[in-house]
Structure formats: C-alpha cells, structure tokens
N, C-alpha and C. Protein backbone atom coordinates (compact mmCIF):
# COMPACT_ATOMS: atom_id res chain seq x y z
N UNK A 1 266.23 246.49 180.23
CA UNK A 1 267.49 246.85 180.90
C UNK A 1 267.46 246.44 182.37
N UNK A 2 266.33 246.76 182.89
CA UNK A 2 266.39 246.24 184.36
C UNK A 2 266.71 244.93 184.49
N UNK A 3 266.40 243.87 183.89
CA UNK A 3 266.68 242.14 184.08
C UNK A 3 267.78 242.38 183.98
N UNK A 4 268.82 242.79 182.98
CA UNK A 4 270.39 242.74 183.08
C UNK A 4 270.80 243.71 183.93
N UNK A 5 270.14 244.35 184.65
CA UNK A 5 271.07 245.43 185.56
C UNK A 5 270.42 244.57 187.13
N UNK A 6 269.90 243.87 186.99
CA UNK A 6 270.06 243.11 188.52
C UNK A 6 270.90 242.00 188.45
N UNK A 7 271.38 241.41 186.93
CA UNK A 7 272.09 240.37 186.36
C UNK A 7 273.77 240.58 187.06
N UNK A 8 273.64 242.25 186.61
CA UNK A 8 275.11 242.89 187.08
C UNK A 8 274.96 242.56 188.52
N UNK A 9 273.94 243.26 189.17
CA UNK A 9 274.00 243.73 190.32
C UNK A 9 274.41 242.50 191.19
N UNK A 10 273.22 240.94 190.91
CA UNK A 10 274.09 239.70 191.49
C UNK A 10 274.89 239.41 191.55
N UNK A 11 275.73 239.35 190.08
CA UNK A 11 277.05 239.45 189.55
C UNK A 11 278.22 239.73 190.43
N UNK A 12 277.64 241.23 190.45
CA UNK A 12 278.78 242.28 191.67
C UNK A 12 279.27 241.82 193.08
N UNK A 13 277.35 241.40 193.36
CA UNK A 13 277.54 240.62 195.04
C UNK A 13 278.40 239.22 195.01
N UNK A 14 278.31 238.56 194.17
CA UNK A 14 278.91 237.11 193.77
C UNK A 14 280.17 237.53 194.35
N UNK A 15 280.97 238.42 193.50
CA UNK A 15 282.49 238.68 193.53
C UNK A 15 282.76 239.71 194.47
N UNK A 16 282.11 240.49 195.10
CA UNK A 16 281.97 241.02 196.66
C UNK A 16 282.34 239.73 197.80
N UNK A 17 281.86 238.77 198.09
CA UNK A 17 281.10 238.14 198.65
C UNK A 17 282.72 237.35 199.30
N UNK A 18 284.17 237.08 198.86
CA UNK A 18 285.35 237.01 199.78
C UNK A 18 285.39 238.04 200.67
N UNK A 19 285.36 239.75 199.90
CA UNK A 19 285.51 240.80 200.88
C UNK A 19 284.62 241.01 201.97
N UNK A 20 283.32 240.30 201.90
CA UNK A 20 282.50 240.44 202.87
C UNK A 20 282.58 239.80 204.05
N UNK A 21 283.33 240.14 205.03
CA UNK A 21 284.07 239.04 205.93
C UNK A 21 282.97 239.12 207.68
N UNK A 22 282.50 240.79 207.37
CA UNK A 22 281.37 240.66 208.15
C UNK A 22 279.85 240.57 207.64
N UNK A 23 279.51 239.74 206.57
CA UNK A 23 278.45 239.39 206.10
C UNK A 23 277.48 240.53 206.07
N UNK A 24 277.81 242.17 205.76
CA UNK A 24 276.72 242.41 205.97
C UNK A 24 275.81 242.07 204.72
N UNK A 25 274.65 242.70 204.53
CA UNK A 25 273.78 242.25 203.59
C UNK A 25 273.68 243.47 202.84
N UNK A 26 274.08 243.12 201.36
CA UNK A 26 274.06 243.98 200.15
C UNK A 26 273.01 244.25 199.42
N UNK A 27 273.61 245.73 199.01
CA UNK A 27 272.14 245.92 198.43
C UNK A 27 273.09 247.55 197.69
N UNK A 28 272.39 248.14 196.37
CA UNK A 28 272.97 249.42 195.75
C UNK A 28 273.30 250.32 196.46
N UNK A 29 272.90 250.70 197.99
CA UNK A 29 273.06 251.53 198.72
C UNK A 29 274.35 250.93 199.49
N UNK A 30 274.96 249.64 199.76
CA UNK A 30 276.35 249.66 200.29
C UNK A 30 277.30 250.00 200.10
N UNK A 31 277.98 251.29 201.11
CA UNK A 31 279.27 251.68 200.57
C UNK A 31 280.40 250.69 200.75
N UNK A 32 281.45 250.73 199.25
CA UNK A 32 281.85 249.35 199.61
C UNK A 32 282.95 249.32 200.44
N UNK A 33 283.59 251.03 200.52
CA UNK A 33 284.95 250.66 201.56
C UNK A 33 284.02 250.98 202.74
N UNK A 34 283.62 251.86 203.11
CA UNK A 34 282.25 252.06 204.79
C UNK A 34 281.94 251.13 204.87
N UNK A 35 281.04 250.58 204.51
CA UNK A 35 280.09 249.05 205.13
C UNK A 35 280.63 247.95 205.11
N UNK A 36 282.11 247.64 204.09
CA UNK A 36 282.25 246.38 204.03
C UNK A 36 283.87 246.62 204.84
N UNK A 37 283.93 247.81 205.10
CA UNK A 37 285.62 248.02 205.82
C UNK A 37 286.42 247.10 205.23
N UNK A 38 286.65 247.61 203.74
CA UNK A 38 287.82 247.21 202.91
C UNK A 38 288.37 247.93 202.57
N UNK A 39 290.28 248.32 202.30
CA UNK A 39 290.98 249.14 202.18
C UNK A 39 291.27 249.27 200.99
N UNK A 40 292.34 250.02 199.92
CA UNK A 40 292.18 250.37 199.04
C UNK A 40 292.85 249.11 198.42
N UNK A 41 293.65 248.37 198.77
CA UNK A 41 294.33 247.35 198.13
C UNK A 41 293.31 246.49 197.47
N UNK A 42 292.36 246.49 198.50
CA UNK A 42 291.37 245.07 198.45
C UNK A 42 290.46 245.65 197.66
N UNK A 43 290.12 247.12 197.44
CA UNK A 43 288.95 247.89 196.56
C UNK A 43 289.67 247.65 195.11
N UNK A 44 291.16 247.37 194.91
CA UNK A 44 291.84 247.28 193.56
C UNK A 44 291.58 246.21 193.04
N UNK A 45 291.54 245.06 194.00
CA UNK A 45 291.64 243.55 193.87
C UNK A 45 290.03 243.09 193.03
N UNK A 46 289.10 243.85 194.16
CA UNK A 46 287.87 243.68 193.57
C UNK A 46 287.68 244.64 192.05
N UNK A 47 288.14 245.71 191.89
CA UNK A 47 287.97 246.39 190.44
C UNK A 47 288.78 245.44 189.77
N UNK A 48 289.81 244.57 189.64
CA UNK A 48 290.45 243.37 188.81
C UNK A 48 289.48 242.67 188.32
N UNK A 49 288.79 242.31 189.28
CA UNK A 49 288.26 240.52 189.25
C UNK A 49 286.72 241.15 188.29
N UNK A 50 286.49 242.47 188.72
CA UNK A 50 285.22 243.06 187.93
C UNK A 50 285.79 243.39 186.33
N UNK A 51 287.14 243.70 186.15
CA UNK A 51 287.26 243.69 184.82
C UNK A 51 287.76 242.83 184.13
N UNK A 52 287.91 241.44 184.92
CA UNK A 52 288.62 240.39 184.67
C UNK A 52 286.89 239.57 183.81
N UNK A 53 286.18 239.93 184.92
CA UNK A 53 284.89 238.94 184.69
C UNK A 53 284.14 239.87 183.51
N UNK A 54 284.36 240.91 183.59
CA UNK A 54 282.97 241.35 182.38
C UNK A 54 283.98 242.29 181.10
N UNK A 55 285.34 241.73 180.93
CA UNK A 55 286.39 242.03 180.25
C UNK A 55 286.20 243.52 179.39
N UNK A 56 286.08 244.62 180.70
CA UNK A 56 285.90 246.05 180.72
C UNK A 56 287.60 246.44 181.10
N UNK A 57 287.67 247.62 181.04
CA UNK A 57 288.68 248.84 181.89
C UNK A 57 287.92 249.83 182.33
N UNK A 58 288.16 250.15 183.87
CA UNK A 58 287.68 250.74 184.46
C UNK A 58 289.27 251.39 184.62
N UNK A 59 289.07 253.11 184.28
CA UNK A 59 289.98 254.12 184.65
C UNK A 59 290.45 254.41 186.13
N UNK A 60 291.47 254.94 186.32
CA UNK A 60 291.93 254.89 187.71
C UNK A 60 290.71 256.59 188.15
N UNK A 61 290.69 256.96 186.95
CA UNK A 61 290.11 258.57 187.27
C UNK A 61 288.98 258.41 187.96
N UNK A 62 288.32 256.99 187.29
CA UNK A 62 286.67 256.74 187.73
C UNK A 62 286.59 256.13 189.30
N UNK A 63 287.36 255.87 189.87
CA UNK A 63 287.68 254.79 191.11
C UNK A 63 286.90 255.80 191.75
N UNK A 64 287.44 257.15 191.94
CA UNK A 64 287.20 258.10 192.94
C UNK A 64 285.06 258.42 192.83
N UNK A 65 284.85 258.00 192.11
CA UNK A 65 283.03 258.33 191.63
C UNK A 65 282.46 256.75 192.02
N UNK A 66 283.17 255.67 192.41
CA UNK A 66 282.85 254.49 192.95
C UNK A 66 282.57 254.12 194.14
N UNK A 67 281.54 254.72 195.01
CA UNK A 67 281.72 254.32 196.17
C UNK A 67 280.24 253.12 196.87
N UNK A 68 279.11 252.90 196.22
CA UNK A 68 278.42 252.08 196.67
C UNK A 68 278.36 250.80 195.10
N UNK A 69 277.50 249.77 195.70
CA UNK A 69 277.80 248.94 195.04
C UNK A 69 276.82 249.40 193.22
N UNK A 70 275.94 250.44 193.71
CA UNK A 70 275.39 250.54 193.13
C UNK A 70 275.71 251.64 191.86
N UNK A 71 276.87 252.39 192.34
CA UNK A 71 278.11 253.16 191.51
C UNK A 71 278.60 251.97 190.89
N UNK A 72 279.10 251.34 191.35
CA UNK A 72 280.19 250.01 190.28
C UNK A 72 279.08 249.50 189.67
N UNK A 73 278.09 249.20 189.82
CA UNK A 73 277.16 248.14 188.50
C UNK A 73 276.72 249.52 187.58
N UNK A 74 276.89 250.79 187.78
CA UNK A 74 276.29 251.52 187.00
C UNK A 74 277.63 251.60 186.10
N UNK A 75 278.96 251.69 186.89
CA UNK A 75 280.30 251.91 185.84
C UNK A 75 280.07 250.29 185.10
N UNK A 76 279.48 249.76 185.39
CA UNK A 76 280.06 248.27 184.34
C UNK A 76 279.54 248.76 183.27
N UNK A 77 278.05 248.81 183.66
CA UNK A 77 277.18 249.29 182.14
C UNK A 77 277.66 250.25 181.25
N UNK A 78 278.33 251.27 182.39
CA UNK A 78 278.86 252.61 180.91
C UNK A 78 280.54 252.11 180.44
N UNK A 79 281.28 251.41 180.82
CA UNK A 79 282.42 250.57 180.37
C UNK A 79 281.83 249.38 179.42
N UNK A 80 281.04 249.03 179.33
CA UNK A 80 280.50 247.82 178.40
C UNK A 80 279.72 247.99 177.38
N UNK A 81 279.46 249.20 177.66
CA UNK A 81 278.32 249.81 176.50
C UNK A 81 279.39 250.75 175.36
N UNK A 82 281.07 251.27 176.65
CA UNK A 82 281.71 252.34 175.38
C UNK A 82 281.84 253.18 175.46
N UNK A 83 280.92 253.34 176.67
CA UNK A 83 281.03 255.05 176.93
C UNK A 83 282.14 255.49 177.38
C-alpha cells in the first residue's frame, strides 16, 4: 500500500502544482488553503481535476475533513476503494 499511496501522493502534487503560485514545497503536512493561500473556488477546481483524474466523487460533506494534502490522498483511497 505504501508504493501506491506515495503514487497518490505525487499524483496530488502534480495537479497542486498550477495552484502553487508561491512554490512552497509539499509534503502531507501542507495545508492546502493556509500554505498554498488558495480560496474556495480554486479548492473546488482542484477537487474537479482530482475526480476528473482518478474518476472518484468526493462529497461536498467530506470537503470540510480536507484540509492538508495528506487528508485528500487519504480521501482518494477511501473514494476508490468504496468506502
């Protein structure tokens, strides 16, 4: 599980990586609206392109339990697995 959960985790940064406009450097502990000072429009844009790419639904209920990068690669796994 770990090889595919850093698979995600690159994954995540890949499609992070427009919003990152001040380059900081990512890692599971970045909060993504705090550290990357993106607003909610742009936090929607990126939950798209994450269920666009790993052809999941992520609930509007779950948004609010999403806040580092390392919350969203853990929601991919439990959206992809079914849970």
């Amino acid at each position: 599980m770990r090889d595919e959960d850093d698979l995600v985790f690159h994954k995540t940064c890949t499609l992070l990586e427009p919003f990152n406009v001040r380059n900081v450097t990512l890692s599971r502990d970045t909060d993504i609206a705090g550290d990357l000072e993106i607003d909610s429009v742009a936090v929607l844009d990126l939950i798209m392109e994450v269920e666009d790419d790993y052809r999941i639904s992520i609930p509007m209920n779950m948004l609010s339990d999403i806040r580092t990068i390392g919350d969203l690669v853990q929601t991919i796994h439990k959206q992809a697995r079914g849970a």
